[in-house]
C-alpha atoms as a PDB file:
ATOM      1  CA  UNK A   1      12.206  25.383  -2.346  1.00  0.00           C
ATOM      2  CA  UNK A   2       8.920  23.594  -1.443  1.00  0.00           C
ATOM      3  CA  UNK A   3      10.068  20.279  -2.447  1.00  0.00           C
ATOM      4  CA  UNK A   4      13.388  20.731  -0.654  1.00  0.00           C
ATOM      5  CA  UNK A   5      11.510  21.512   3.022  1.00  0.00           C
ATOM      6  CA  UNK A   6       9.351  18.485   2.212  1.00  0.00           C
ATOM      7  CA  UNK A   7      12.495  15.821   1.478  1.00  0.00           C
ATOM      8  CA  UNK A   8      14.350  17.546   4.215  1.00  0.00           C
ATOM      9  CA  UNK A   9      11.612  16.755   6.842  1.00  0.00           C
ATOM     10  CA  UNK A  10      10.949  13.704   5.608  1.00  0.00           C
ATOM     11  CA  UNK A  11      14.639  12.591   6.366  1.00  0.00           C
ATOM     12  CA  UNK A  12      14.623  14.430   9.907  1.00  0.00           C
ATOM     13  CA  UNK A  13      11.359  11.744  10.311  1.00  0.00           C
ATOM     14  CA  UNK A  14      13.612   8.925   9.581  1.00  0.00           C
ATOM     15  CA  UNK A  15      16.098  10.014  11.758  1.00  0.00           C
ATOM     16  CA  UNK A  16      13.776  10.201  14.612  1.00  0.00           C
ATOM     17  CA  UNK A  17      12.442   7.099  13.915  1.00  0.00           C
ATOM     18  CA  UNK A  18      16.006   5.979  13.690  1.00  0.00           C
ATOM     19  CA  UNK A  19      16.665   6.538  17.057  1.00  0.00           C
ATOM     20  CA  UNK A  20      13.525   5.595  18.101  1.00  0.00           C
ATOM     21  CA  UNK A  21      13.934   2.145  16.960  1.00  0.00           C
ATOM     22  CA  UNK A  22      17.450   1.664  18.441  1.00  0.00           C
ATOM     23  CA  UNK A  23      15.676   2.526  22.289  1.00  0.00           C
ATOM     24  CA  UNK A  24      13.690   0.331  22.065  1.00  0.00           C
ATOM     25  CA  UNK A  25      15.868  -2.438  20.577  1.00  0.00           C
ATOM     26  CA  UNK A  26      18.473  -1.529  23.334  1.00  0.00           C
ATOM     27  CA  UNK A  27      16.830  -0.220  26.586  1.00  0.00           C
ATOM     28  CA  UNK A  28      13.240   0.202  25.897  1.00  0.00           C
ATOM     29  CA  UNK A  29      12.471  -3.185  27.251  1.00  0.00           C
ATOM     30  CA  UNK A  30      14.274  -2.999  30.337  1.00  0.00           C
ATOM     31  CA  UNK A  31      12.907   0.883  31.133  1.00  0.00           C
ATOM     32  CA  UNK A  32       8.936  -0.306  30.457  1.00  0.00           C
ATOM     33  CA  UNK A  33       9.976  -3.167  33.505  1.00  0.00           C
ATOM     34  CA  UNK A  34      10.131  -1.043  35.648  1.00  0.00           C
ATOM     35  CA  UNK A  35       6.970   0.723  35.933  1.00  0.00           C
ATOM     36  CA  UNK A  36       4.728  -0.637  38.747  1.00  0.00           C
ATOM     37  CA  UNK A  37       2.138  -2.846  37.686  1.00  0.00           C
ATOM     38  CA  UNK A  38       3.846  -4.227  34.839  1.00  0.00           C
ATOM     39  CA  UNK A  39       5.559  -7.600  34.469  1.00  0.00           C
ATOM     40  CA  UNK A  40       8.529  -8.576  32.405  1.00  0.00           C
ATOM     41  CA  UNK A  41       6.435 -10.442  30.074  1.00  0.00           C
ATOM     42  CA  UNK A  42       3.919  -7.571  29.233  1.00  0.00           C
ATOM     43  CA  UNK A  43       6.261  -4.859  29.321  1.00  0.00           C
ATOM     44  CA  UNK A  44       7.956  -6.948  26.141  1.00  0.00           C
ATOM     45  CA  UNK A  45       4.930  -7.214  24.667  1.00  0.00           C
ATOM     46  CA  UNK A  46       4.431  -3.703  24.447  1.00  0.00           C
ATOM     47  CA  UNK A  47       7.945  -2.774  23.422  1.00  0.00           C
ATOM     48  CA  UNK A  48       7.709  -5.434  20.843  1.00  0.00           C
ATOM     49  CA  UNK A  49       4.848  -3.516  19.208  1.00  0.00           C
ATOM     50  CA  UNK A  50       6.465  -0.165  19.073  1.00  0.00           C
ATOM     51  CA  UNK A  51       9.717  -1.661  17.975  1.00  0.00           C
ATOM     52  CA  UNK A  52       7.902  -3.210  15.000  1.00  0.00           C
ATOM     53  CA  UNK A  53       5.464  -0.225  14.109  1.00  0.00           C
ATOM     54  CA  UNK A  54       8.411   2.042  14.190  1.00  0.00           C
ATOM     55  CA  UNK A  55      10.254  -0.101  12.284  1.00  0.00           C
ATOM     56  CA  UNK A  56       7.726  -0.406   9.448  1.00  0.00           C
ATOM     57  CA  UNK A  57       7.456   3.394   9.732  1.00  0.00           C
ATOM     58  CA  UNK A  58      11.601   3.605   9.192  1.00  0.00           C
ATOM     59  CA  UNK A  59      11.515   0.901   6.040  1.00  0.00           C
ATOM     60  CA  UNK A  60       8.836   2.456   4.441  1.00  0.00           C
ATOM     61  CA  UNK A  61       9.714   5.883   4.712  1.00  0.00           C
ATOM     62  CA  UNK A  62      13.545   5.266   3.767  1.00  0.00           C
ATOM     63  CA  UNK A  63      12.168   3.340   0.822  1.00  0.00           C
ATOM     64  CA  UNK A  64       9.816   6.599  -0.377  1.00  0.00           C
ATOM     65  CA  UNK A  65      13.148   8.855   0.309  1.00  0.00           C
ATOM     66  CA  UNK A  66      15.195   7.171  -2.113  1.00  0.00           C
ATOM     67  CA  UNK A  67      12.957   8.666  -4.959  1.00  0.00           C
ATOM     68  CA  UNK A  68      14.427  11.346  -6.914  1.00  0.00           C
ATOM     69  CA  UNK A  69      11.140  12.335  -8.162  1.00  0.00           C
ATOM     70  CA  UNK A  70       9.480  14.268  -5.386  1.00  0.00           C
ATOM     71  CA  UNK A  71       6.277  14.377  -7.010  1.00  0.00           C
ATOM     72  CA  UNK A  72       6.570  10.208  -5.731  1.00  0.00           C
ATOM     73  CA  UNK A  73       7.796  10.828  -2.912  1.00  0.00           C
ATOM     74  CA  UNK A  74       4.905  13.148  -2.248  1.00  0.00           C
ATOM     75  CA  UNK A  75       3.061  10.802  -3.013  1.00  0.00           C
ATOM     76  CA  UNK A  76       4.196   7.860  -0.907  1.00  0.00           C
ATOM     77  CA  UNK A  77       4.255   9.926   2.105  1.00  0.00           C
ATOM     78  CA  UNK A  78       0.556  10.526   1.233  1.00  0.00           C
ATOM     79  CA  UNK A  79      -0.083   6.498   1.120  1.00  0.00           C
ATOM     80  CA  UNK A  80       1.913   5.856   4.015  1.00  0.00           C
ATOM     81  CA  UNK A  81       0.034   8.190   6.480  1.00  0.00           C
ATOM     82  CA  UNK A  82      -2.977   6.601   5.097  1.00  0.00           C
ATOM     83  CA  UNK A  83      -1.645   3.286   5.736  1.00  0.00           C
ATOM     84  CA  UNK A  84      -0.853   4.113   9.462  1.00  0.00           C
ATOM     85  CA  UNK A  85      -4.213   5.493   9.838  1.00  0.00           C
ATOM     86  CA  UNK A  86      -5.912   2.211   8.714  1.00  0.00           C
ATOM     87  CA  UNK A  87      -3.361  -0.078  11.136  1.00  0.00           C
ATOM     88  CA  UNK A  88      -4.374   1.739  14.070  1.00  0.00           C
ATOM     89  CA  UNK A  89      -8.571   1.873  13.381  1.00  0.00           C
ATOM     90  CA  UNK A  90      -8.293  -1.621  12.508  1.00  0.00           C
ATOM     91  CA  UNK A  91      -6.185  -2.152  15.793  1.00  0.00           C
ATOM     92  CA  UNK A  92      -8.222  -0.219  17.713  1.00  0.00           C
ATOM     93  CA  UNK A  93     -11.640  -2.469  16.390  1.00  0.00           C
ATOM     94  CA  UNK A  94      -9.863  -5.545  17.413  1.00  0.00           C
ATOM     95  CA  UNK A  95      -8.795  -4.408  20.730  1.00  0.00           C
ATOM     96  CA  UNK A  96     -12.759  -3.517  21.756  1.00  0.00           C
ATOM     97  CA  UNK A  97     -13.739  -6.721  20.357  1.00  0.00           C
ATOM     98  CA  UNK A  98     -11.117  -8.213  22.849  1.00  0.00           C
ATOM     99  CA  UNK A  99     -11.693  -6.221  25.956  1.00  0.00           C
ATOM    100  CA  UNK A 100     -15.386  -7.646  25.651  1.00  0.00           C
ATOM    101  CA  UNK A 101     -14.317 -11.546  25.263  1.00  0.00           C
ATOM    102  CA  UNK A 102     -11.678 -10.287  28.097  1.00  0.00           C
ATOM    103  CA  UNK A 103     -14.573  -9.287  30.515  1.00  0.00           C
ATOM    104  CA  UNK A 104     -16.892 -12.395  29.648  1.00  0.00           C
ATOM    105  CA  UNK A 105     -14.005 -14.733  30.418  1.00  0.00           C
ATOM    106  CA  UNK A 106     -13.895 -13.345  33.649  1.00  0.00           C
ATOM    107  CA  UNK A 107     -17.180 -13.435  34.425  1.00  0.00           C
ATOM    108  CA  UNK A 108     -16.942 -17.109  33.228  1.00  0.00           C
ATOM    109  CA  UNK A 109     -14.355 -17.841  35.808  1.00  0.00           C
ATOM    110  CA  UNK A 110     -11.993 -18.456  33.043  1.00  0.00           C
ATOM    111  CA  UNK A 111      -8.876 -17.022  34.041  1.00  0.00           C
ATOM    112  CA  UNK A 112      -6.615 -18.368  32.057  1.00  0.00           C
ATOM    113  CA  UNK A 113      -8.162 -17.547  28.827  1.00  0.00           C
ATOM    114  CA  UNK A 114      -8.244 -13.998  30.378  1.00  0.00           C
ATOM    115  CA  UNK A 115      -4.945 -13.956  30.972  1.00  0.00           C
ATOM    116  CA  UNK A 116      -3.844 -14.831  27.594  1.00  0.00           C
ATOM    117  CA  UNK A 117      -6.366 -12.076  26.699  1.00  0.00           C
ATOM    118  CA  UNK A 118      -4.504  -9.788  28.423  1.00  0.00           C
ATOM    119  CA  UNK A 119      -1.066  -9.965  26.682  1.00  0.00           C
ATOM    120  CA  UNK A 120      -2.933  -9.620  23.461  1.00  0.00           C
ATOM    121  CA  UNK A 121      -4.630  -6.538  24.565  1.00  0.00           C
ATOM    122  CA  UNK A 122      -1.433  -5.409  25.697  1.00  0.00           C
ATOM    123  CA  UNK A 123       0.431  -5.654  22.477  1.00  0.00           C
ATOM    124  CA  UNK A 124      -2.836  -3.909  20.627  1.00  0.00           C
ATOM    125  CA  UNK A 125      -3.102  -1.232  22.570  1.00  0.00           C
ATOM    126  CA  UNK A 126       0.618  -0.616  22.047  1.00  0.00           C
ATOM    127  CA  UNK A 127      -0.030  -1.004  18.576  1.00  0.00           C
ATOM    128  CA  UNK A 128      -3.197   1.740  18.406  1.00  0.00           C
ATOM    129  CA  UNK A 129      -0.331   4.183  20.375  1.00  0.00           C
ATOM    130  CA  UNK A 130       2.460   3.205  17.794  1.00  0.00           C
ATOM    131  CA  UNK A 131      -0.147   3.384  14.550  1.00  0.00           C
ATOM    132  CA  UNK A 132      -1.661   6.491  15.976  1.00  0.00           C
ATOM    133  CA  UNK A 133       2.241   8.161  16.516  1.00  0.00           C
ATOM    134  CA  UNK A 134       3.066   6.879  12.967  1.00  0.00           C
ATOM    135  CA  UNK A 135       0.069   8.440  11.313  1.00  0.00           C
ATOM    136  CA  UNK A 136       0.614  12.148  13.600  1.00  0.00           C
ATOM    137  CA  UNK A 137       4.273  12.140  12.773  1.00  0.00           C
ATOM    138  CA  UNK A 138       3.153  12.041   8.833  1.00  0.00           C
ATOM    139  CA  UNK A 139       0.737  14.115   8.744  1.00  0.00           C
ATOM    140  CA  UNK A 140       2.160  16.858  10.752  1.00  0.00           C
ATOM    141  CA  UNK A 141       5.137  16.282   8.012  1.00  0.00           C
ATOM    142  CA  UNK A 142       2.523  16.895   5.196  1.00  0.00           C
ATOM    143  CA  UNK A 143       0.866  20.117   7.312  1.00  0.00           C
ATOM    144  CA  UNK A 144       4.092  21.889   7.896  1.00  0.00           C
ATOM    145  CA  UNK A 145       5.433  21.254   3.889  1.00  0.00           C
ATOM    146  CA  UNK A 146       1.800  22.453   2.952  1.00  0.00           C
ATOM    147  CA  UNK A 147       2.354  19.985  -0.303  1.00  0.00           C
ATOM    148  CA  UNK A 148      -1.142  18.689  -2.325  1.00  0.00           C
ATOM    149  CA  UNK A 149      -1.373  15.209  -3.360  1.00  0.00           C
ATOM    150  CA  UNK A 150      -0.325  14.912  -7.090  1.00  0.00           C
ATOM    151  CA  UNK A 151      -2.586  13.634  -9.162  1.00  0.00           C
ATOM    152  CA  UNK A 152      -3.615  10.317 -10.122  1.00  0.00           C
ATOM    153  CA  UNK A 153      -1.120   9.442 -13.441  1.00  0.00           C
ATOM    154  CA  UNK A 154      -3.836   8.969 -16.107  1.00  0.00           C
ATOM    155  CA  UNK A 155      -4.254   5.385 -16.763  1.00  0.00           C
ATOM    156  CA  UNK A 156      -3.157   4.215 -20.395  1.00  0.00           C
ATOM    157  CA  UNK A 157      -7.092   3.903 -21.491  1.00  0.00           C
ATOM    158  CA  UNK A 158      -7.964   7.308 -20.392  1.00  0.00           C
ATOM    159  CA  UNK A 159      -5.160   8.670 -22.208  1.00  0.00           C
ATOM    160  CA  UNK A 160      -6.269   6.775 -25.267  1.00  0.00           C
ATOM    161  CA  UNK A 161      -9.506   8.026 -24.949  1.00  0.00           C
ATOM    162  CA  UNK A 162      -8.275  11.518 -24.691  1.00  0.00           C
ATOM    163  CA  UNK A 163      -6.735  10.987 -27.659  1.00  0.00           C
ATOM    164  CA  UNK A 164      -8.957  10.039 -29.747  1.00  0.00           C
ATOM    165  CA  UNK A 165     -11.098  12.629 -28.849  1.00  0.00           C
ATOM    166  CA  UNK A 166      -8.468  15.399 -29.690  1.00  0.00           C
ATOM    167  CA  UNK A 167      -8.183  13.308 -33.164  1.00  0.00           C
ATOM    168  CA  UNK A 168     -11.776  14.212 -33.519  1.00  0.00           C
ATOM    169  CA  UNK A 169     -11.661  17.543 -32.759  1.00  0.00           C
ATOM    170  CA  UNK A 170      -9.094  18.297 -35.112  1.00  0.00           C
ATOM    171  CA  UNK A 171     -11.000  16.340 -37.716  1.00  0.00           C
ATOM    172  CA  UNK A 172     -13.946  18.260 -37.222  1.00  0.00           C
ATOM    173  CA  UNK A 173     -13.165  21.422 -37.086  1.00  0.00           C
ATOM    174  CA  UNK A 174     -10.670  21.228 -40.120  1.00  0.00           C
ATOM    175  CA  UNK A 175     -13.924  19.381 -42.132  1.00  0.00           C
ATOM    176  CA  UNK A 176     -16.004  22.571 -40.963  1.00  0.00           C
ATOM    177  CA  UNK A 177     -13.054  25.174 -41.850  1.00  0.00           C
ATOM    178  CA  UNK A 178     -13.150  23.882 -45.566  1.00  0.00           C
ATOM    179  CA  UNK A 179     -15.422  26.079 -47.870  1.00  0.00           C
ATOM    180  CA  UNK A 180     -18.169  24.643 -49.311  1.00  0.00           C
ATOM    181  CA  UNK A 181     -17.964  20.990 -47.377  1.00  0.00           C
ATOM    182  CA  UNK A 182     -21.328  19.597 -46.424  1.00  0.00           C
ATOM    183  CA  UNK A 183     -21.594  19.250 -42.228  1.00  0.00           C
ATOM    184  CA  UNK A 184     -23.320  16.136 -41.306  1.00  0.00           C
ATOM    185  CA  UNK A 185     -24.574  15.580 -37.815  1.00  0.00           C
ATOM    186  CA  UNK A 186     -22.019  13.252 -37.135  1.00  0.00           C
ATOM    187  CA  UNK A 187     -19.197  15.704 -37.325  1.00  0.00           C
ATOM    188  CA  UNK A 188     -21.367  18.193 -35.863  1.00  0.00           C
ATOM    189  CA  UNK A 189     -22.209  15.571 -32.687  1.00  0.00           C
ATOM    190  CA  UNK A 190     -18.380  14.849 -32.819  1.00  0.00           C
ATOM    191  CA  UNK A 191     -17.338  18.666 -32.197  1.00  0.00           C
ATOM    192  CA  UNK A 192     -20.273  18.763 -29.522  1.00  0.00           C
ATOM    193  CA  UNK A 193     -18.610  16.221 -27.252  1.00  0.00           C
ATOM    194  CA  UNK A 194     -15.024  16.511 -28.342  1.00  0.00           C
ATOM    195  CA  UNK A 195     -14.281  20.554 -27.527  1.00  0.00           C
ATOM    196  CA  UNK A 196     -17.510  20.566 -24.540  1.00  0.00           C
ATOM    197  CA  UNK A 197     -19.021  23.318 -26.968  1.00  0.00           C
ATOM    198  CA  UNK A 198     -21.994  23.401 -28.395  1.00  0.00           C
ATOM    199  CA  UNK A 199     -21.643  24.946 -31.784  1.00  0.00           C
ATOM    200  CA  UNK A 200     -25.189  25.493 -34.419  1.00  0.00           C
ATOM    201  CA  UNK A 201     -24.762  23.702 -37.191  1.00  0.00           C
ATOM    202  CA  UNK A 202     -26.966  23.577 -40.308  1.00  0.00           C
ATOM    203  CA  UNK A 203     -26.294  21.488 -43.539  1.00  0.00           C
ATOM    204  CA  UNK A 204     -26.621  23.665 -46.134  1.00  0.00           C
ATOM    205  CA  UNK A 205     -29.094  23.240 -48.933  1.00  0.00           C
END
């Protein structure tokens, strides 16, 4: 039932984001012009961002939803949100670096530069709101489902490792479960690490 809730909201995300996206492909750009203060030219700028953020958001996530494991979809969802998370810190780094060459520009007298500096900080700050939506969106997704990360797969040496391990656990105790077999500290060190026990051994005289 758990993993049905969780694929179930993670397609009602899509189709938000679904509709999302078609605004602002259609009449986002022309609804952002009209609020006072804002050109034509920064308004696109803006849209542009959230258009492309959302966007990544709707790939991404249909990608992860066409899993019919949900333990990888899980999973994905889990990478994704940390994903968004990263865009907008690393956004949000590059737009105070910006605001600061902004503000000595214009100190400078160098208004041009500034004013290219503004349509960048434009489309970053748009991109902070978008990464910042993207990353809410998820992890209100992963809240409500109340779903754990799965665990990491085990990687193919570990799993050897393991292995050979159990190999010498068996091995040991099947050498120590023979009557009259002599016990060297080998096997005994082997059992030791092997089971996490710590059995007394003594070689017999």
């Amino acid at each position: 039932m758990e993993s049905e809730s969780f694929r179930s909201r993670v397609v009602a995300l899509i189709q938000k984001s679904r509709r999302a996206l078609r605004l602002y492909t259609n009449s986002g750009g022309q609804a952002m012009a009209r609020i006072e203060g804002s050109t034509p030219e920064l308004s696109a700028a803006q849209v542009a961002e959230w258009r492309d953020v959302n966007g990544l958001l709707l790939r991404k996530l249909s990608l992860a939803a066409d899993s019919a494991s949900t333990k990888k979809l899980v999973h994905d969802v889990f990478a994704l949100r940390n994903e968004f998370q990263s865009m907008w810190r690393t956004s949000e780094s590059e737009l105070v670096t910006q605001q600061r060459e902004l503000v000595a520009a214009v100190e400078r007298g160098d208004f041009i530069k500034a004013s290219g500096l503004s349509v960048s900080l434009v489309s970053l700050k748009a991109r902070v709101q978008a990464g910042q939506a993207a990353h809410h969106e998820l992890d209100i997704l992963i809240k409500r489902s109340r779903v754990v990360r799965p665990a990491a797969e085990l990687t193919e040496e570990s799993a050897t490792v393991l292995s050979t391990i159990e190999l010498l656990d068996e091995q040991s105790v099947t050498e120590l479960a023979a009557p009259g077999t002599a016990r060297s500290p080998l096997v005994a060190q082997k059992v030791a690490v092997g089971a996490g026990k710590v059995i007394p051994l003594k070689r017999r005289g």
